[in-house]
Protein backbone atom coordinates (compact mmCIF):
# COMPACT_ATOMS: atom_id res chain seq x y z
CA UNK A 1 45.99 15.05 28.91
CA UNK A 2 43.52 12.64 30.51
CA UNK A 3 40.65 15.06 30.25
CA UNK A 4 41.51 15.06 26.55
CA UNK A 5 41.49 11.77 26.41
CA UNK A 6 38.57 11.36 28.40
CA UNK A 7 36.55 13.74 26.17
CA UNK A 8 37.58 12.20 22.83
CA UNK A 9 36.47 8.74 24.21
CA UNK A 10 33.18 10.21 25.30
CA UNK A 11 32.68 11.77 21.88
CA UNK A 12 33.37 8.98 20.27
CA UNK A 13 31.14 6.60 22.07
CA UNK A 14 28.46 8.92 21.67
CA UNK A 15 28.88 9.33 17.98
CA UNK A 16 28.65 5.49 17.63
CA UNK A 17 25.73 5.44 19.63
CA UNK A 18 23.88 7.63 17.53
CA UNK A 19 24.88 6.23 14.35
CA UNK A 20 23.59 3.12 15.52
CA UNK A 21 20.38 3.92 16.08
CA UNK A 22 17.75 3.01 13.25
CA UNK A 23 14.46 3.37 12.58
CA UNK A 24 12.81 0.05 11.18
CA UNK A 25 9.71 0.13 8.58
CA UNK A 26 8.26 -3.05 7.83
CA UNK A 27 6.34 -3.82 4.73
CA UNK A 28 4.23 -6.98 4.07
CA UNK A 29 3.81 -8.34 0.85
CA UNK A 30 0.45 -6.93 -0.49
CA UNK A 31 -1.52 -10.24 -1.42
CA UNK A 32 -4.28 -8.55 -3.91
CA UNK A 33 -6.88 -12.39 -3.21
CA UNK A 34 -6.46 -11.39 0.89
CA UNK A 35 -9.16 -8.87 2.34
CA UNK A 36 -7.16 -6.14 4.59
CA UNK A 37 -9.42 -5.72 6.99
CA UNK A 38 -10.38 -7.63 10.11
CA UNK A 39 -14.00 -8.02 8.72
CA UNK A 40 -12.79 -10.07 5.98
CA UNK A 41 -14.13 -7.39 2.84
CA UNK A 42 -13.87 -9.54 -0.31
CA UNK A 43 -12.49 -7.26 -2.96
CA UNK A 44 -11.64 -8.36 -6.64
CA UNK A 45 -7.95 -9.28 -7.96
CA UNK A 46 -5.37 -7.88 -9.92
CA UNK A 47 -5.99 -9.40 -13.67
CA UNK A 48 -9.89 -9.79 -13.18
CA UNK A 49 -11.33 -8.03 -16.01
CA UNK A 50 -14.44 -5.55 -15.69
CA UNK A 51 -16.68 -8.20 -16.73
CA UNK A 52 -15.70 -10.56 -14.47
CA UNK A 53 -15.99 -7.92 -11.53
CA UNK A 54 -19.37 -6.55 -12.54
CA UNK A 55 -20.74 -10.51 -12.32
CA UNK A 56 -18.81 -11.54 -9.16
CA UNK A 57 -19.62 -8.00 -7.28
CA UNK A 58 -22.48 -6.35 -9.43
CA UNK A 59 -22.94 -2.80 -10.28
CA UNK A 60 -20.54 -0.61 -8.76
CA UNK A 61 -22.15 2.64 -6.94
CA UNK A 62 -20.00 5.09 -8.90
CA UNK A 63 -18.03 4.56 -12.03
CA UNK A 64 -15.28 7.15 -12.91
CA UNK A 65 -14.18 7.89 -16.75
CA UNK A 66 -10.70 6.89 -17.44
CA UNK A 67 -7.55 9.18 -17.12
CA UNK A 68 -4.27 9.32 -18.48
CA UNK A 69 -2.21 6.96 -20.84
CA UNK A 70 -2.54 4.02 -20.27
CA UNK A 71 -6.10 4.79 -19.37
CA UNK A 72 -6.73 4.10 -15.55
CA UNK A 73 -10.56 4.15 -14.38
CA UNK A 74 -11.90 4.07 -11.10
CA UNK A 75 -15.40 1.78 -9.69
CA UNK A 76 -16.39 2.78 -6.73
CA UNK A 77 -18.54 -0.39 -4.46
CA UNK A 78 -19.89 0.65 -0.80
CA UNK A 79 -16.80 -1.58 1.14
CA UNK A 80 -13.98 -0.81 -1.57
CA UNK A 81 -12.28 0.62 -4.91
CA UNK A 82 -11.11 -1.41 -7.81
CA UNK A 83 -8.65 0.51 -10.42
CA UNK A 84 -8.49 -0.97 -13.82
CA UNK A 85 -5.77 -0.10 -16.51
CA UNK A 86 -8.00 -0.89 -19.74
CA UNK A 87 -10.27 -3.35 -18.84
CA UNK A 88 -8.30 -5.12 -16.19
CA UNK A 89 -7.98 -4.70 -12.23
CA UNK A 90 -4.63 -3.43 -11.23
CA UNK A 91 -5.50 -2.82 -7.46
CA UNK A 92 -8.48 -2.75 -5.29
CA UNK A 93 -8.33 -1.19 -2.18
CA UNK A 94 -10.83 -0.74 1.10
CA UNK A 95 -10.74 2.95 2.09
CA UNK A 96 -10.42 3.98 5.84
């Protein structure tokens, strides 16, 4: 009867231990005006428009025809990506 008892606390010690156990995932707030790199790449915002962009950052390298509805287009610059929906940034991002 011990063993029993033994066993059944063991079990369910080790069932609480496991259950326990959690992985963590941390997310930051994405701040669009903050570079995400350590060299400090200035990228546009979200709500520039494509006019503003093209004076503030000039001619991008590659510029991508838009896709889908709403219409999403894609600027390529040498340090980054901007994605507009119409004419207005929705995310810029600095590729690894």
């Amino acid at each position: 009867m011990i063993k029993i008892s033994t066993l059944v606390a063991g079990l369910l010690l080790f069932s609480i231990t496991s259950i326990s156990q959690a992985e963590i995932i941390s997310i930051t707030d994405p701040r669009y005006d903050v570079a995400n790199s350590t060299e400090g790449v200035l990228r546009p915002t979200r709500g520039m428009s494509m006019s503003s962009v093209e004076q503030q950052f000039g001619q991008a390298t590659e510029k991508y025809s838009a896709v889908g509805e709403p219409p999403i287009t894609r600027w390529v610059y040498p340090e980054f990506n901007v994605f507009f929906e119409d004419n207005i940034v929705i995310h810029s991002v600095v590729p690894h």
